[in-house]
C-alpha atoms as a PDB file:
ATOM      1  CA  UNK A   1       0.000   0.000   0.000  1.00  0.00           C
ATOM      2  CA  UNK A   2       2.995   2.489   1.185  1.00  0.00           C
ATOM      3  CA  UNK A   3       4.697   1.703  -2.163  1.00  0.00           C
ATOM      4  CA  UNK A   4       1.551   2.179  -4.226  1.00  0.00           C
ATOM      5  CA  UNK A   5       1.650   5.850  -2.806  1.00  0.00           C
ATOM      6  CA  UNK A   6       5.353   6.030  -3.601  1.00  0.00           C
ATOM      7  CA  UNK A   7       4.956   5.278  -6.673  1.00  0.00           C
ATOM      8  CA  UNK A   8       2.075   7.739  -7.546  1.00  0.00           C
ATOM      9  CA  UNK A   9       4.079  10.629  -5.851  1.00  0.00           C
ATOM     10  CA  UNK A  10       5.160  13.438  -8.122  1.00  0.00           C
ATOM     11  CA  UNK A  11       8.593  14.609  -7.235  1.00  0.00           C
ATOM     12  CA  UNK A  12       8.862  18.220  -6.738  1.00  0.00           C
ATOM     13  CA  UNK A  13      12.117  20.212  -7.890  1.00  0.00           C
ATOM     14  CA  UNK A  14      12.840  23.686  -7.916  1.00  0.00           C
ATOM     15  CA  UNK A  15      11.153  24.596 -11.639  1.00  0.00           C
ATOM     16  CA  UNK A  16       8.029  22.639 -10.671  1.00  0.00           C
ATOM     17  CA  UNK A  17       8.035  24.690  -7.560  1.00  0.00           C
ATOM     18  CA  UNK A  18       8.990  28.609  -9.130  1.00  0.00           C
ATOM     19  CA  UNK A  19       6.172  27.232 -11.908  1.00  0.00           C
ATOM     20  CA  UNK A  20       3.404  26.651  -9.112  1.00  0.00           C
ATOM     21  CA  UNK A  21       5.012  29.502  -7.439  1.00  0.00           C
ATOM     22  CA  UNK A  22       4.475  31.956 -10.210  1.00  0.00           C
ATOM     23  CA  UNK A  23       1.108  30.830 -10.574  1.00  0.00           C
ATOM     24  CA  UNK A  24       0.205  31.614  -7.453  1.00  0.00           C
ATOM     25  CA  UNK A  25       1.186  35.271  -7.529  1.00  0.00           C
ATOM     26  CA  UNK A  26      -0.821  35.556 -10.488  1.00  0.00           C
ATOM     27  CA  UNK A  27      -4.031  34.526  -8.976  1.00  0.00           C
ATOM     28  CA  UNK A  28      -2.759  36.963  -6.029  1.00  0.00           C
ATOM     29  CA  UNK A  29      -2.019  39.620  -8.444  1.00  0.00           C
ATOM     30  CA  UNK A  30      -5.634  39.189  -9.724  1.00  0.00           C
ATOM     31  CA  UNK A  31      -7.646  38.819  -6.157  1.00  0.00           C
ATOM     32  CA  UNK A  32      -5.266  42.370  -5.287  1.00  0.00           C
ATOM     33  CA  UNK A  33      -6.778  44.171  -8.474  1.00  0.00           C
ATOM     34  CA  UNK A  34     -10.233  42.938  -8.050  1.00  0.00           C
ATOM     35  CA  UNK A  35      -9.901  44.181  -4.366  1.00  0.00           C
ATOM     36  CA  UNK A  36      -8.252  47.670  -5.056  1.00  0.00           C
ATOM     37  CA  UNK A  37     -11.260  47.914  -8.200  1.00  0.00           C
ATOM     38  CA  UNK A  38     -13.388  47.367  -5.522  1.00  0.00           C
ATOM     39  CA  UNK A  39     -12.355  50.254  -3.153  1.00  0.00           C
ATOM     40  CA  UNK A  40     -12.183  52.287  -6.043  1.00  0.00           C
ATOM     41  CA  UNK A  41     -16.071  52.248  -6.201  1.00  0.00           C
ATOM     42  CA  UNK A  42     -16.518  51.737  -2.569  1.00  0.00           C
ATOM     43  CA  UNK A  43     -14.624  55.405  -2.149  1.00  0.00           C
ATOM     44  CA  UNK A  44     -16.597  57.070  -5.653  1.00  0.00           C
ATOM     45  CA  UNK A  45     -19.384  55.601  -3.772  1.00  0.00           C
ATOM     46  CA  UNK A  46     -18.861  57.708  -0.418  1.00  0.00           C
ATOM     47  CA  UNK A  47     -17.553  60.360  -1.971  1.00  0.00           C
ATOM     48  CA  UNK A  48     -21.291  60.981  -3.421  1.00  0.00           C
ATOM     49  CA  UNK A  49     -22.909  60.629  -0.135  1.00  0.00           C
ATOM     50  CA  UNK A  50     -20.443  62.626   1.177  1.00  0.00           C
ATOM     51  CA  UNK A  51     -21.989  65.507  -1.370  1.00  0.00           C
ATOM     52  CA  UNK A  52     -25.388  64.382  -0.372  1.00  0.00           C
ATOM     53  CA  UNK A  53     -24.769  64.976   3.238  1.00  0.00           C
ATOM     54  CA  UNK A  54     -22.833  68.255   2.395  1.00  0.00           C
ATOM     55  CA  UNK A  55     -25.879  69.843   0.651  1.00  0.00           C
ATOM     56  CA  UNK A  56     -28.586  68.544   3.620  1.00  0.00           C
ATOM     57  CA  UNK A  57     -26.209  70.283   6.061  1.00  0.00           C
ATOM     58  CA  UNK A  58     -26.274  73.532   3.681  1.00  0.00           C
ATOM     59  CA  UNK A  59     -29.868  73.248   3.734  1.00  0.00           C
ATOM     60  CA  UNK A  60     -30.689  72.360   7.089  1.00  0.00           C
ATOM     61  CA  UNK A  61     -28.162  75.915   7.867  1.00  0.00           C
ATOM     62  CA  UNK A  62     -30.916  77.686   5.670  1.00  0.00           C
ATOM     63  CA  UNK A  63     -33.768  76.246   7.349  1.00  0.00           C
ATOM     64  CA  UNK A  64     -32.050  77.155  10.643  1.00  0.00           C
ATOM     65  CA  UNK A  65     -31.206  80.974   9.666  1.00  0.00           C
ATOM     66  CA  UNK A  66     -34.809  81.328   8.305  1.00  0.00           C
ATOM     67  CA  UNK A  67     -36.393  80.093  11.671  1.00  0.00           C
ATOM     68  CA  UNK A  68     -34.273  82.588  13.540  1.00  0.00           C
ATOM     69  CA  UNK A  69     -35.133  85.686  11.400  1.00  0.00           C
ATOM     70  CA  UNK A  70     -38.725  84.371  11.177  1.00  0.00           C
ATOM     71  CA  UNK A  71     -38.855  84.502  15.119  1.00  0.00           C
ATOM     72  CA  UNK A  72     -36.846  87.579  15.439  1.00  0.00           C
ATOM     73  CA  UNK A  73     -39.494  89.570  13.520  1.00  0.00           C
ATOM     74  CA  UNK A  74     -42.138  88.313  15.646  1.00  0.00           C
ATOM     75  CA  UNK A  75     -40.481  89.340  18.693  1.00  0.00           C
ATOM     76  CA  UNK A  76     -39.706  92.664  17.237  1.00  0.00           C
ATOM     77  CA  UNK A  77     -43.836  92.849  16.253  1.00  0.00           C
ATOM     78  CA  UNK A  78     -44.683  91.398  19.724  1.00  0.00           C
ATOM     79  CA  UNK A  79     -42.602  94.183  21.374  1.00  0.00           C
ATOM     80  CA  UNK A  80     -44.209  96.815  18.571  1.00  0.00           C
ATOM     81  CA  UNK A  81     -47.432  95.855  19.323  1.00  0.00           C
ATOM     82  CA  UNK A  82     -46.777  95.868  23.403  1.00  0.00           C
ATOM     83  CA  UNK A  83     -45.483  99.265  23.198  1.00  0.00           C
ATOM     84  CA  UNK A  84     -47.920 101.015  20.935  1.00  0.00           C
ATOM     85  CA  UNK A  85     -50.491  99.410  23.572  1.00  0.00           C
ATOM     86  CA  UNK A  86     -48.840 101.266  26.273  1.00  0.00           C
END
């Protein structure tokens, strides 16, 4: 049985090995582009929500400054109307 194995045994030297070697940093080569592709969109990809969450905080500033000047004049015609009632 041992000597069955033996005998189906490939032996290994140094070309097989660089050979299978090389191979292997191919496949690496082509897992490292699909990854960097990847973060390539992943980063165009935040970059537009990024944008997105620039323009609601420019809005939500708007909003903000219009509440204040919208309850500013009301004061100002609360305290108008208080005085000319005085």
């Amino acid at each position: 049985m041992v000597a069955d194995r033996e005998e189906e045994m490939v032996e290994w030297d140094d070309g097989r090995l660089d050979e299978r070697f090389r191979q292997i940093d191919q496949r690496f080569d082509g897992v490292d582009r699909r990854i960097d592709e990847g973060f390539a969109r992943m980063d165009a990809g935040f970059r537009e929500v990024n944008g997105r969450f620039d323009s609601l905080q420019r809005t939500l500033i708007q909003i903000g400054f219009g509440f204040g000047a919208a309850l500013l004049a009301l004061i100002a015609a609360l305290i108008g109307t208080i005085a000319t009632q005085l």
